[in-house]
PDB file of N, CA and C in Angstrom:
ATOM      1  N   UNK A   1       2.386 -28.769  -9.379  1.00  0.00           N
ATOM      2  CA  UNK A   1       1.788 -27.954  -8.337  1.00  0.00           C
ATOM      3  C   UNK A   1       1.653 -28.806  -7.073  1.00  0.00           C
ATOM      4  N   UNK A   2       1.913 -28.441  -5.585  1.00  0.00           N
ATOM      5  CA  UNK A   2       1.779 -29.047  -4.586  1.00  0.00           C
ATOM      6  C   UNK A   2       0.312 -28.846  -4.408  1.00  0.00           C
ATOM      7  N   UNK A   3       0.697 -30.188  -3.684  1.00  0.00           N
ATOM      8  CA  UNK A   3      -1.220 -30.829  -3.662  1.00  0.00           C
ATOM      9  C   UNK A   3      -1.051 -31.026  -1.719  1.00  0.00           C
ATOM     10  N   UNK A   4      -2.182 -30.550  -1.066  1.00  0.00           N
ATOM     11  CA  UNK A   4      -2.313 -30.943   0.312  1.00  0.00           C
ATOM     12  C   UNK A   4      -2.507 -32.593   0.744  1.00  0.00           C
ATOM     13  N   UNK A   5      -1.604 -32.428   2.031  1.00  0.00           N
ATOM     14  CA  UNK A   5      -1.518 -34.015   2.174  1.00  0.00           C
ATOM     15  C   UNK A   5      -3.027 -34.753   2.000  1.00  0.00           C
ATOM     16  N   UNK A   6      -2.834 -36.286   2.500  1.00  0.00           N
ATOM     17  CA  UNK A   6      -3.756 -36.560   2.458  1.00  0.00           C
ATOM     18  C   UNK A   6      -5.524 -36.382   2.599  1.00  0.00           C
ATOM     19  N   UNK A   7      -5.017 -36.294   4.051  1.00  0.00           N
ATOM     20  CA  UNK A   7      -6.321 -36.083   4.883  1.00  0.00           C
ATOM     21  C   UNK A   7      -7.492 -34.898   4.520  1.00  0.00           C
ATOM     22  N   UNK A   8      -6.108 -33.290   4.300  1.00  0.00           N
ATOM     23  CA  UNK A   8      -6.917 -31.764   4.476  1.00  0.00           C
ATOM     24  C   UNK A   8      -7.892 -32.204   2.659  1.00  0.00           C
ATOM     25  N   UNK A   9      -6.930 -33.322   2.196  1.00  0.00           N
ATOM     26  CA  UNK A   9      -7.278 -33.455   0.800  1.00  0.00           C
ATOM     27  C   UNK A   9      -8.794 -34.284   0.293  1.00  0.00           C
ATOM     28  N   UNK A  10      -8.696 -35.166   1.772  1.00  0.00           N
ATOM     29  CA  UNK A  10      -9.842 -35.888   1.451  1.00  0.00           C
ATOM     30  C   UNK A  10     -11.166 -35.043   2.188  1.00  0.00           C
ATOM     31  N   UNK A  11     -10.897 -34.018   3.015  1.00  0.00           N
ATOM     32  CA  UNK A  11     -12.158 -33.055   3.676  1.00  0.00           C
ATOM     33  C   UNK A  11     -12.440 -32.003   2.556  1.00  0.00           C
ATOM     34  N   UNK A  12     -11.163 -31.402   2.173  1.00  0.00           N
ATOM     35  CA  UNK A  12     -11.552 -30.535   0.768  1.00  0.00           C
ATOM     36  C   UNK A  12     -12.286 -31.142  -0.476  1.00  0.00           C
ATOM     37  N   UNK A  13     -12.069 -32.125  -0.867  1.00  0.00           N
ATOM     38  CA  UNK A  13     -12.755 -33.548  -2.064  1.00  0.00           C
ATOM     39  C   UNK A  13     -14.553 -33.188  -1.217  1.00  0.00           C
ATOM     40  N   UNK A  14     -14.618 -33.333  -0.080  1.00  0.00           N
ATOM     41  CA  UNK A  14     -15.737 -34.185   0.943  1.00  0.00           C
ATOM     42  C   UNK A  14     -16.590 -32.337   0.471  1.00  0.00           C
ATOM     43  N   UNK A  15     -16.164 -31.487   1.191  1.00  0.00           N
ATOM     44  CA  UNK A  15     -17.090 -30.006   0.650  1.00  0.00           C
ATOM     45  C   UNK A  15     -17.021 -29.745  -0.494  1.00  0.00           C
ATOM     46  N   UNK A  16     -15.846 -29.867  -1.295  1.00  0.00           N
ATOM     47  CA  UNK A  16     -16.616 -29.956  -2.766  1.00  0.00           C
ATOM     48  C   UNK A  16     -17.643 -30.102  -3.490  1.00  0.00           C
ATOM     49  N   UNK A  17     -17.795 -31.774  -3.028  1.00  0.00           N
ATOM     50  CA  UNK A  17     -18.522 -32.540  -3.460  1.00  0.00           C
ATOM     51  C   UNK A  17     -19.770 -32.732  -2.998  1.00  0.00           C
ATOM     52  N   UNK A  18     -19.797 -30.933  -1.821  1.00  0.00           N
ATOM     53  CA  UNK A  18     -21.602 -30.883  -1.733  1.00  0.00           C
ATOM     54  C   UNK A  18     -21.837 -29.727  -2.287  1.00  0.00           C
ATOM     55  N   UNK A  19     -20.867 -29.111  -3.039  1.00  0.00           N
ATOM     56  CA  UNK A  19     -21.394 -27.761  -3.652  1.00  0.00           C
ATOM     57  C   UNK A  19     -20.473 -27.306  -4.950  1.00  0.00           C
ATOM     58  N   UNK A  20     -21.350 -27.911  -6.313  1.00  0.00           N
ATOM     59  CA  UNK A  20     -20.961 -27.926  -7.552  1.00  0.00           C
ATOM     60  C   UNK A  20     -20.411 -26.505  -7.989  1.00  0.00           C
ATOM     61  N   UNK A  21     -20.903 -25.225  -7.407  1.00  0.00           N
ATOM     62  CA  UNK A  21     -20.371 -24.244  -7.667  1.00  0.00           C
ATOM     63  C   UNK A  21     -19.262 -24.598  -7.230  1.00  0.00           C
ATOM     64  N   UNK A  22     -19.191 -24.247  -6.303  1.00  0.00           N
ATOM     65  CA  UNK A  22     -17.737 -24.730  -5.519  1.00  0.00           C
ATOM     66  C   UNK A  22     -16.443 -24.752  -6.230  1.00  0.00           C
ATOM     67  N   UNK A  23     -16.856 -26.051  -6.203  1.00  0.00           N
ATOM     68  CA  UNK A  23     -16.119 -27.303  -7.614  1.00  0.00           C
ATOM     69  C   UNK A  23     -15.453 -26.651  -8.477  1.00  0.00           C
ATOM     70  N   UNK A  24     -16.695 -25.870  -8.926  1.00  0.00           N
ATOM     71  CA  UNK A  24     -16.196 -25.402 -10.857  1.00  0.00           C
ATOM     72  C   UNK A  24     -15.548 -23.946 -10.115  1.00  0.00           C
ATOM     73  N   UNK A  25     -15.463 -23.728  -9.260  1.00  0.00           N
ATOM     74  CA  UNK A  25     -14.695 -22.598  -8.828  1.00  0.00           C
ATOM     75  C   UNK A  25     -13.546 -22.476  -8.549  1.00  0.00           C
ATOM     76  N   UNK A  26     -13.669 -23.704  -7.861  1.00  0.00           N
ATOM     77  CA  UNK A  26     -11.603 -24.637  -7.389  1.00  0.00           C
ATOM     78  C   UNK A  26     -11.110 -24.760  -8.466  1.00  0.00           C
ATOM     79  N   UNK A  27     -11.870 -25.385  -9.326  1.00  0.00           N
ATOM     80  CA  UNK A  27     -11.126 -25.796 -10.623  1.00  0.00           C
ATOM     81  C   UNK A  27     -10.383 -24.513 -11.777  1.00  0.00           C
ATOM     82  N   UNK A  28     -11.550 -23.435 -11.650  1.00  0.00           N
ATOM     83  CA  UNK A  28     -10.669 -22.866 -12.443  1.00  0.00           C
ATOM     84  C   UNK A  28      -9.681 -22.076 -12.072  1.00  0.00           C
ATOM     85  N   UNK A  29      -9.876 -21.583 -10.504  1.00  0.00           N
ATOM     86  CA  UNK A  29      -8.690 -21.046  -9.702  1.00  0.00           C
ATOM     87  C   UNK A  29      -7.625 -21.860  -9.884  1.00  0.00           C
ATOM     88  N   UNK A  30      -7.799 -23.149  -9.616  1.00  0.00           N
ATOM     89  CA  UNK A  30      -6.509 -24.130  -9.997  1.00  0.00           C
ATOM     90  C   UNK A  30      -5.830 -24.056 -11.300  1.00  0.00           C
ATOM     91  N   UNK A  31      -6.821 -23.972 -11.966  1.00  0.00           N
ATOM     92  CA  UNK A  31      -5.781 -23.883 -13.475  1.00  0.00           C
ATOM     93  C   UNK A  31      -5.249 -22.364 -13.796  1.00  0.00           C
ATOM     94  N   UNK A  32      -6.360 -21.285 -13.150  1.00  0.00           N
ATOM     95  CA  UNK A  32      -5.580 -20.160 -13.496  1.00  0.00           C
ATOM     96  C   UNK A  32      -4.151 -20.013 -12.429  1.00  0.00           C
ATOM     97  N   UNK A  33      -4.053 -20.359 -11.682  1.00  0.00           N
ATOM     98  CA  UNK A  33      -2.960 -20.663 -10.685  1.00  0.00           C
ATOM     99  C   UNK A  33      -2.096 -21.236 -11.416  1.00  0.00           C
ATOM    100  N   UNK A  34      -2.319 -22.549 -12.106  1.00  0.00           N
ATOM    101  CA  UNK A  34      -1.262 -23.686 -13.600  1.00  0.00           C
ATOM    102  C   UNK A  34      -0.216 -22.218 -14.460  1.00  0.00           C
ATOM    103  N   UNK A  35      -1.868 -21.757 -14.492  1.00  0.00           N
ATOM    104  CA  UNK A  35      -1.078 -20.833 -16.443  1.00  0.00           C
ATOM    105  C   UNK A  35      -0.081 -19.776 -15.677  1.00  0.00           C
ATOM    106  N   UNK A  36      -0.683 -19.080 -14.336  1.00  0.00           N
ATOM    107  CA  UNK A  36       0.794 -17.839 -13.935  1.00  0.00           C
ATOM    108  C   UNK A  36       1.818 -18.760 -13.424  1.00  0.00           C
ATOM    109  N   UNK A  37       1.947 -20.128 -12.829  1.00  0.00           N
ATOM    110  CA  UNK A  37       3.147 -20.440 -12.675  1.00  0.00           C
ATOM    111  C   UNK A  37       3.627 -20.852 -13.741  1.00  0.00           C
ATOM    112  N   UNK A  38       3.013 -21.682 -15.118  1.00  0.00           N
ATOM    113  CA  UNK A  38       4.135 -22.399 -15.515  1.00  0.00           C
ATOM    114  C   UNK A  38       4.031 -20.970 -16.761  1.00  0.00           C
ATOM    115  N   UNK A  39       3.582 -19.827 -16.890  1.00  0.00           N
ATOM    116  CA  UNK A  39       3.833 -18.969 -17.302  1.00  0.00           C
ATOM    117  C   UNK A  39       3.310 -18.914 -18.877  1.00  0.00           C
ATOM    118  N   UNK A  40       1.857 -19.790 -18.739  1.00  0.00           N
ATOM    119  CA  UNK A  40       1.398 -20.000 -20.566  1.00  0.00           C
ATOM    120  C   UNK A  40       0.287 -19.029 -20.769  1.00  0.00           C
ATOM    121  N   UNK A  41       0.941 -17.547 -20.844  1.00  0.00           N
ATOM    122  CA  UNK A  41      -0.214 -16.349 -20.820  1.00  0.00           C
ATOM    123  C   UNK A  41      -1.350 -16.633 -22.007  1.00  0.00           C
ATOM    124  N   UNK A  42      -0.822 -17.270 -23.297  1.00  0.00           N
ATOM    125  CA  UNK A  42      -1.509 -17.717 -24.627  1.00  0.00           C
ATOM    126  C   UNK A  42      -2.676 -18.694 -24.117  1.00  0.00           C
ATOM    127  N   UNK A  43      -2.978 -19.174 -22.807  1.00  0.00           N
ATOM    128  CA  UNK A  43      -3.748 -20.192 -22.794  1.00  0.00           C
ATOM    129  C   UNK A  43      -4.981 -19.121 -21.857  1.00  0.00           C
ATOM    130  N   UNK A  44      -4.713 -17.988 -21.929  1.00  0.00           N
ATOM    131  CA  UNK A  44      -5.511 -17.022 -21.080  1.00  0.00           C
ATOM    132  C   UNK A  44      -7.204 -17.253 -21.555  1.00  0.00           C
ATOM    133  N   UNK A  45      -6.902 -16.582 -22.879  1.00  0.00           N
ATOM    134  CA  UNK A  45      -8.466 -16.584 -23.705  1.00  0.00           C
ATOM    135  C   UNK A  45      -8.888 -17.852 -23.681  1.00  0.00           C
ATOM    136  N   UNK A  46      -8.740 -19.177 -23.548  1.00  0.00           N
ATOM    137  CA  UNK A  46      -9.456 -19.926 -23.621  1.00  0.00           C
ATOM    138  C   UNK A  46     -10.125 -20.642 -22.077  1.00  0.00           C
ATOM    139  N   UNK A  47      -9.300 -20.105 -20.865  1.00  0.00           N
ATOM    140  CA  UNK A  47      -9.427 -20.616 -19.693  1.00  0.00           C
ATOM    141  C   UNK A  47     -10.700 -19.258 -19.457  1.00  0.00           C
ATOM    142  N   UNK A  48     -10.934 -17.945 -20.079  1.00  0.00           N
ATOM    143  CA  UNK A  48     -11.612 -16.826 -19.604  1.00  0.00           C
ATOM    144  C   UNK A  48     -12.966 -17.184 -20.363  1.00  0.00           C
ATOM    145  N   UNK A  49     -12.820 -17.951 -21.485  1.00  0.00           N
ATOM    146  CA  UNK A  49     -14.552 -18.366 -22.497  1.00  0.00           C
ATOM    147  C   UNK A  49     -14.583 -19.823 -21.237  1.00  0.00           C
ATOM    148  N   UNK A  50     -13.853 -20.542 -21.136  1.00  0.00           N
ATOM    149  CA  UNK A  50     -14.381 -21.609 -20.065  1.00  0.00           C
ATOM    150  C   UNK A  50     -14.940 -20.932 -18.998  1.00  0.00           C
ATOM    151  N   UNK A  51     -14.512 -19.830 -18.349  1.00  0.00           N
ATOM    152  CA  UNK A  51     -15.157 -19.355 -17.118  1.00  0.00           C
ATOM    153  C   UNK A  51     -16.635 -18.593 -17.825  1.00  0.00           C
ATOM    154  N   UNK A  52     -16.532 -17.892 -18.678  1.00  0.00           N
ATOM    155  CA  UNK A  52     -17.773 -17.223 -19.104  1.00  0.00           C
ATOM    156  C   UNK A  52     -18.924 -18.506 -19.381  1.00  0.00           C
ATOM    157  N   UNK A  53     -18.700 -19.815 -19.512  1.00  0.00           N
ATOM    158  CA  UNK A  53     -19.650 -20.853 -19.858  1.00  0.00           C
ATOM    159  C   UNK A  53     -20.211 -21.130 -18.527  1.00  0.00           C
ATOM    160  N   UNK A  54     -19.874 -21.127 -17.287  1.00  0.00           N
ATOM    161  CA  UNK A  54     -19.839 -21.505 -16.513  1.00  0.00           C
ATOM    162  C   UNK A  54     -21.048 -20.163 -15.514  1.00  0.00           C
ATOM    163  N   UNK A  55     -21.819 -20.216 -14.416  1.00  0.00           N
ATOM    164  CA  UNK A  55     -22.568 -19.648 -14.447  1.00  0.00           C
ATOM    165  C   UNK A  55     -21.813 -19.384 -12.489  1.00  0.00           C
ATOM    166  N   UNK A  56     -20.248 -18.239 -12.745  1.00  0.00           N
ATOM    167  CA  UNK A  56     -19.973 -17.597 -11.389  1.00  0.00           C
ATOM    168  C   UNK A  56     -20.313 -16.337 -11.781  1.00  0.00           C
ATOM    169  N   UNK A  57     -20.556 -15.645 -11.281  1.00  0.00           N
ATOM    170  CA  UNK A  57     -20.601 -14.424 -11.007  1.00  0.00           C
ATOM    171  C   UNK A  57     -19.232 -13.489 -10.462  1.00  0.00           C
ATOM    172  N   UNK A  58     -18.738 -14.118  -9.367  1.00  0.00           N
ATOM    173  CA  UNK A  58     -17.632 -13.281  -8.933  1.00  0.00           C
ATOM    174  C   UNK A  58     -16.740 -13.968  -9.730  1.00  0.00           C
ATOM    175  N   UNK A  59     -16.340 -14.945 -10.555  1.00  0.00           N
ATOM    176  CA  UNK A  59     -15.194 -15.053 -11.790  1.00  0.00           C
ATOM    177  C   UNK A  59     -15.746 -14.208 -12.829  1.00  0.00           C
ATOM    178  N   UNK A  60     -16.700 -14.692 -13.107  1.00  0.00           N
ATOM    179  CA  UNK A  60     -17.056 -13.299 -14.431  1.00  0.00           C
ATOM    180  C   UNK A  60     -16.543 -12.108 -13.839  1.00  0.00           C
ATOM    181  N   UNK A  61     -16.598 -11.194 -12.636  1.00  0.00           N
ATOM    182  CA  UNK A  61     -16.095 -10.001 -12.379  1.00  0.00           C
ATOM    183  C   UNK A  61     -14.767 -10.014 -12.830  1.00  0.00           C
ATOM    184  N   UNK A  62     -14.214 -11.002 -12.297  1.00  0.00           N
ATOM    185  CA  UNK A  62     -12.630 -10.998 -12.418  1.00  0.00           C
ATOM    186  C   UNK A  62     -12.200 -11.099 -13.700  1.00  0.00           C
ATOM    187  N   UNK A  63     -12.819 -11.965 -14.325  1.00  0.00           N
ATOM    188  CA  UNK A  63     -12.691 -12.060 -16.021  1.00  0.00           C
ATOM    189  C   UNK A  63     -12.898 -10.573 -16.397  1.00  0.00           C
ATOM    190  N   UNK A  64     -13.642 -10.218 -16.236  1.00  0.00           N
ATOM    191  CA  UNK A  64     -13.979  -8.607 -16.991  1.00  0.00           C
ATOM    192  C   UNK A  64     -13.240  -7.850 -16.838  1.00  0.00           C
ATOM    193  N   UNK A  65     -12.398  -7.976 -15.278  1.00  0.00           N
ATOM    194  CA  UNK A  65     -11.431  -7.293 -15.317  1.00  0.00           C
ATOM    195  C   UNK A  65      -9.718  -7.471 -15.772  1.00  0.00           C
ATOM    196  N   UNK A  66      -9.899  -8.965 -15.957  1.00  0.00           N
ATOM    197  CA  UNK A  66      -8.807  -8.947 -16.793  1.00  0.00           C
ATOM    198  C   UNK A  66      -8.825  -8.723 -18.055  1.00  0.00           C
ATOM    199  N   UNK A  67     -10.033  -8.646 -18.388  1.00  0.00           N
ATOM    200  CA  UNK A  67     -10.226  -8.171 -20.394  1.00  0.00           C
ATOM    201  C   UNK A  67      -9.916  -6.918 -20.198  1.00  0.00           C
ATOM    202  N   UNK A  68     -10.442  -5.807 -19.232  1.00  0.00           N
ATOM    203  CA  UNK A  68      -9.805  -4.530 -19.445  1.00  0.00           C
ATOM    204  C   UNK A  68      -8.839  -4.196 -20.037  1.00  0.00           C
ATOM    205  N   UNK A  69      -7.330  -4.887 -20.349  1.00  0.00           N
ATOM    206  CA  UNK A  69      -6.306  -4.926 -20.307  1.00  0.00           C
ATOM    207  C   UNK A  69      -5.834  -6.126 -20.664  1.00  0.00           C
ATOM    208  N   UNK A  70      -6.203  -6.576 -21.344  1.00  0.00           N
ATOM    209  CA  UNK A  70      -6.153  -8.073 -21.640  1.00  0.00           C
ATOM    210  C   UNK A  70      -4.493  -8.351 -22.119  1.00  0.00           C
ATOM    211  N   UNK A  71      -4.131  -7.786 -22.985  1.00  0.00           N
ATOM    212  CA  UNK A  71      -2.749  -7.545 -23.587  1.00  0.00           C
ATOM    213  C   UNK A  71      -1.746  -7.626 -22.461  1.00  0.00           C
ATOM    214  N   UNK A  72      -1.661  -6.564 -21.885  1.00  0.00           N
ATOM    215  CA  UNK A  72      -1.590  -6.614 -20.775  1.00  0.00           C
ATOM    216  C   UNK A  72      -1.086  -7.701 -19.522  1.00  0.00           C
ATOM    217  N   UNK A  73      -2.060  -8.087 -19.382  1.00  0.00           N
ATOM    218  CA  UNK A  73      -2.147  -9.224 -18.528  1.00  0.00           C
ATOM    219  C   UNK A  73      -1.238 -10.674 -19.145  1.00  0.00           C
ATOM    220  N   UNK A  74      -1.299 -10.798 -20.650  1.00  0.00           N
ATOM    221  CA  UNK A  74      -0.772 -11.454 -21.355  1.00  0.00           C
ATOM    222  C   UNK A  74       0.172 -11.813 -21.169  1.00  0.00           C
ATOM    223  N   UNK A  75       0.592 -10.392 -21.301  1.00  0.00           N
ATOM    224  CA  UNK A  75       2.596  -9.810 -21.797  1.00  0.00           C
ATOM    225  C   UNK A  75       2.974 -10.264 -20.301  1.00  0.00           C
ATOM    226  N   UNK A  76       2.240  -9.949 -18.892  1.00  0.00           N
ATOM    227  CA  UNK A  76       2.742 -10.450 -17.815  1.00  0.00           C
ATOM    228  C   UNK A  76       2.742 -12.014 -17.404  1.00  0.00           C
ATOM    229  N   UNK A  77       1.801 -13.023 -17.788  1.00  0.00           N
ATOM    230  CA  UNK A  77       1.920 -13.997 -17.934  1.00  0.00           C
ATOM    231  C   UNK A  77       2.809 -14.672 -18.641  1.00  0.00           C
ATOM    232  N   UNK A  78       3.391 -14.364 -19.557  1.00  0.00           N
ATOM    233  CA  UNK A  78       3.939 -14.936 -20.861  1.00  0.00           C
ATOM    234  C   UNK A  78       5.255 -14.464 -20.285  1.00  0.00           C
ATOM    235  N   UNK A  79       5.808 -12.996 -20.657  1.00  0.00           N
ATOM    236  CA  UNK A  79       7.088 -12.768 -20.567  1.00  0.00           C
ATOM    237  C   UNK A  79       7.714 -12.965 -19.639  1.00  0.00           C
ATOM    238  N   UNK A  80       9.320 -13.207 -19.448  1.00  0.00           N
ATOM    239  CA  UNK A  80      10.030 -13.436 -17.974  1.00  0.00           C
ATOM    240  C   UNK A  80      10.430 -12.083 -17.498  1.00  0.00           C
ATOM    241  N   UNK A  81      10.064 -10.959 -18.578  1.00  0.00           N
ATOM    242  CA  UNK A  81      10.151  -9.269 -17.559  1.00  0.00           C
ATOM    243  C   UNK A  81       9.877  -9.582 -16.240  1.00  0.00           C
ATOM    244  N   UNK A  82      10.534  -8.875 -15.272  1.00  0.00           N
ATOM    245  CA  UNK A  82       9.410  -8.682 -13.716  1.00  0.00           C
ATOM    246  C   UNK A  82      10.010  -7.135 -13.854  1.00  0.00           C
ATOM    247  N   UNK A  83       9.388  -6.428 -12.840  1.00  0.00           N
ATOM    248  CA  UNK A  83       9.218  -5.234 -12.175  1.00  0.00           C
ATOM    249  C   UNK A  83      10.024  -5.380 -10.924  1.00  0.00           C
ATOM    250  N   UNK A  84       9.996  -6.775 -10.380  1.00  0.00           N
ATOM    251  CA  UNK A  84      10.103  -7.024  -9.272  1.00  0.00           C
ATOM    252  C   UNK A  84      11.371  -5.887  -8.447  1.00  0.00           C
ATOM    253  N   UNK A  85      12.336  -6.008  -8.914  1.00  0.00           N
ATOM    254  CA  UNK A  85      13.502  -4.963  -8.583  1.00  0.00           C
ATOM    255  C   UNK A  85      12.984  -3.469  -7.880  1.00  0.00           C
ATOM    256  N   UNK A  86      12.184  -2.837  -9.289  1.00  0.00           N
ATOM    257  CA  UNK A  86      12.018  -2.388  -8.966  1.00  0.00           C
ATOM    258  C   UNK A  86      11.136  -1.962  -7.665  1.00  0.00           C
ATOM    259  N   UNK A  87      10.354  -2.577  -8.045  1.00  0.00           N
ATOM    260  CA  UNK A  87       9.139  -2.600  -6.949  1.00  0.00           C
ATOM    261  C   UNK A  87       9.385  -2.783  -5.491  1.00  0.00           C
ATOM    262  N   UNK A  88      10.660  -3.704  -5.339  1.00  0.00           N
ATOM    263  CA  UNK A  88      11.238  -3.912  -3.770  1.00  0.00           C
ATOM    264  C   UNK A  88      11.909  -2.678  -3.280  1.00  0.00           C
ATOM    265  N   UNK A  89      12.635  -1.614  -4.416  1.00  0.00           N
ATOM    266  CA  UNK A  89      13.584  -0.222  -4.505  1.00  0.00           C
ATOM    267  C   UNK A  89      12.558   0.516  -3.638  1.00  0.00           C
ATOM    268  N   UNK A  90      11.227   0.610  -4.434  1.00  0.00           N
ATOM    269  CA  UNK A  90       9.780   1.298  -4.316  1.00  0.00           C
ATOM    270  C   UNK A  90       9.807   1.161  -2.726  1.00  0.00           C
ATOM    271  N   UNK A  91       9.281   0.078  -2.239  1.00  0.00           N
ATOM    272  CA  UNK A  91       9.087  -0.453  -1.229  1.00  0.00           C
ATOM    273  C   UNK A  91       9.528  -0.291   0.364  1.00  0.00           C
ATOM    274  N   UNK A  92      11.313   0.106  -0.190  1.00  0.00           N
ATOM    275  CA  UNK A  92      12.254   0.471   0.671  1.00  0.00           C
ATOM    276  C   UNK A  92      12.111   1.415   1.146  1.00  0.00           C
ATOM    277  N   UNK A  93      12.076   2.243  -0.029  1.00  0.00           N
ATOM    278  CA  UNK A  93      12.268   3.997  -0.130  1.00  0.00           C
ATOM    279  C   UNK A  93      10.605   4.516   1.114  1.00  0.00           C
ATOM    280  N   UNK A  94       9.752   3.998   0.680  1.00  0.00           N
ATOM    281  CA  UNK A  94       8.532   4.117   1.314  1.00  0.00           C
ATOM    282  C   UNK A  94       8.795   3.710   2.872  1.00  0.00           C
ATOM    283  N   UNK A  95       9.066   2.530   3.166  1.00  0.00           N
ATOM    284  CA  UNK A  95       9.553   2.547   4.246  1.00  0.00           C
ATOM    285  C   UNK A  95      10.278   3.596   4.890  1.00  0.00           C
ATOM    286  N   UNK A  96      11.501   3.924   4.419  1.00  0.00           N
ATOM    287  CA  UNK A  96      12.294   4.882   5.205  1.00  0.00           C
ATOM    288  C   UNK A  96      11.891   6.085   5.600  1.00  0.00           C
ATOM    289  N   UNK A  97      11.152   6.227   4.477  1.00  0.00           N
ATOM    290  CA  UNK A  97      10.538   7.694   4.577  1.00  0.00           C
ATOM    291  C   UNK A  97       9.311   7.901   5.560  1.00  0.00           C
ATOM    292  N   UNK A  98       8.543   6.677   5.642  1.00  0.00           N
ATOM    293  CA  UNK A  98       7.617   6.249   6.987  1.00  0.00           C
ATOM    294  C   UNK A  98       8.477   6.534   8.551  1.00  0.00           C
ATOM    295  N   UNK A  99       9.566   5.701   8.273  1.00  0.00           N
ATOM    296  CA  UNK A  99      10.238   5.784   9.455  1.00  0.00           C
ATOM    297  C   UNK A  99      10.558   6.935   9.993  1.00  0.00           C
ATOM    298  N   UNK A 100      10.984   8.030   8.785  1.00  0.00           N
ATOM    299  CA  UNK A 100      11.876   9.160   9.231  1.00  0.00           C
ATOM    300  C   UNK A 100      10.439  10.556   9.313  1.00  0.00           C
ATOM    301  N   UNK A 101       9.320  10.099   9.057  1.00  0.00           N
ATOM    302  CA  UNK A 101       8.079  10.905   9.065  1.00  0.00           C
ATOM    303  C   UNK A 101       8.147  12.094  10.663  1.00  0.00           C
ATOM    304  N   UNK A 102       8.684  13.271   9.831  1.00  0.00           N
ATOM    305  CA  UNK A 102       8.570  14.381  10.738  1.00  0.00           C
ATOM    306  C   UNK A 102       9.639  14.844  11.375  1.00  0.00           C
ATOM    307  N   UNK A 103      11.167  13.966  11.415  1.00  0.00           N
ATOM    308  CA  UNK A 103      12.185  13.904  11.925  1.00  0.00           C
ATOM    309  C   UNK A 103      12.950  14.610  11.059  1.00  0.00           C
ATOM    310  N   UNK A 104      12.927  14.868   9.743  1.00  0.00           N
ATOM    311  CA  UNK A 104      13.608  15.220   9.164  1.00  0.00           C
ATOM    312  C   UNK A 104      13.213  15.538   7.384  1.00  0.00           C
ATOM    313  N   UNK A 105      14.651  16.267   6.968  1.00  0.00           N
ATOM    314  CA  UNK A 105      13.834  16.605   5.272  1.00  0.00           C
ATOM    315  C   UNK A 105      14.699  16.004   4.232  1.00  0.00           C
ATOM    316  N   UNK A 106      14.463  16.184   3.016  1.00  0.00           N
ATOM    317  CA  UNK A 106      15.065  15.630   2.188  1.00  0.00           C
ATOM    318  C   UNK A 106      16.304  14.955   2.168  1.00  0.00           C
ATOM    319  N   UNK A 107      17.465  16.337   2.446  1.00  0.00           N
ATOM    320  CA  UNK A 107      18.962  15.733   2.296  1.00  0.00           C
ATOM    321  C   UNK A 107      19.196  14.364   3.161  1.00  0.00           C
ATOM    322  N   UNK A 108      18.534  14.611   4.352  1.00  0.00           N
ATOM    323  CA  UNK A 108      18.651  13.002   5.060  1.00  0.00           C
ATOM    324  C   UNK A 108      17.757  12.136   4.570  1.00  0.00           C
ATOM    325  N   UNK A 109      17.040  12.027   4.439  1.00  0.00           N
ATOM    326  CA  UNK A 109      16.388  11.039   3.454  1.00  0.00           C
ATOM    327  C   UNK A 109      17.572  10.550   2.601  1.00  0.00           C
ATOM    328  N   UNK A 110      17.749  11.171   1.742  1.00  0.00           N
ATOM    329  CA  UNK A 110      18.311  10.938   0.416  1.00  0.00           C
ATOM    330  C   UNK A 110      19.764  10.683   0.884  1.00  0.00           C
ATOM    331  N   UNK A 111      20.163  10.876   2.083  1.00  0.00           N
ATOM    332  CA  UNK A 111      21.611  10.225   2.467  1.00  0.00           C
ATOM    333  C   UNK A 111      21.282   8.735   3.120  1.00  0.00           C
ATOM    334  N   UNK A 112      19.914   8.467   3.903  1.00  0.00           N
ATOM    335  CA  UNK A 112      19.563   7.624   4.207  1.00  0.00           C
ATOM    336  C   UNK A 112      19.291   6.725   3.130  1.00  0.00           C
ATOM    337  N   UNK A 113      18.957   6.526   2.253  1.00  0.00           N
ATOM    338  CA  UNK A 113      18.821   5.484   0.778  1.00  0.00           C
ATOM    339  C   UNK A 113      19.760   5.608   0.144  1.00  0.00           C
ATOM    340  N   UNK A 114      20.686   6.527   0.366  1.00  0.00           N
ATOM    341  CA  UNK A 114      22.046   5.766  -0.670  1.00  0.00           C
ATOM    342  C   UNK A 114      23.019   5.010   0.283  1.00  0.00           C
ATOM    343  N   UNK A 115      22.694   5.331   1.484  1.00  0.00           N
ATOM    344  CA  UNK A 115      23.592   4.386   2.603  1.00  0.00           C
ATOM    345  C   UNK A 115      23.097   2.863   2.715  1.00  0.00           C
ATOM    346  N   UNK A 116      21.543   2.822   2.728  1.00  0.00           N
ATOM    347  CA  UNK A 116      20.998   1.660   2.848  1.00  0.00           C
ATOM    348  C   UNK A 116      21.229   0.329   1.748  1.00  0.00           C
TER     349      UNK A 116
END
């Protein structure tokens, strides 16, 4: 994981190190940041009982809401599936149809995204 140069590194260390919440807050953002890049969804439940030991409040929210769905969240950590494709298709289509808002109806639309 890239680490900030020196300096922003030694002022970030410097506020840390006047507010222990803080701290234990960086830290576990940092590691939950570790597990979605290097993609170890199995290490979920034990980084979510470390946050529940710990006395945040707005991580506990977030924890709770990743238990909603915990499986879930897993299968997206863990597996190399993405959506991504799709989701950029999604994305497009929304656009165009923003663009073309009021100018026109379907058939152009729909000639407009198979041209694009």
């Amino acid at each position: 994981m890239d680490h900030p140069p020196a300096r922003p590194r030694q002022r970030l260390t410097a506020i840390l190190g006047r507010c222990p919440s803080l701290e234990k807050t960086a830290h576990h953002v940092r590691t939950f940041a570790e597990i979605m890049a290097t993609r170890h969804g199995e290490q979920l439940e034990e980084w979510m009982a470390k946050v529940h030991t710990d006395d945040l409040p707005d991580l506990h929210s977030f924890v709770a809401g990743l238990r909603q769905d915990a499986q879930a969240v897993v299968n997206g950590l863990t597996l190399p599936y993405s959506s991504g494709a799709v989701e950029s298709t999604v994305n497009r289509i929304k656009m165009l149809k923003r663009q073309m808002f009021g100018r026109a109806k379907l058939p152009l639309l729909r000639a407009q995204i198979l041209l694009s």
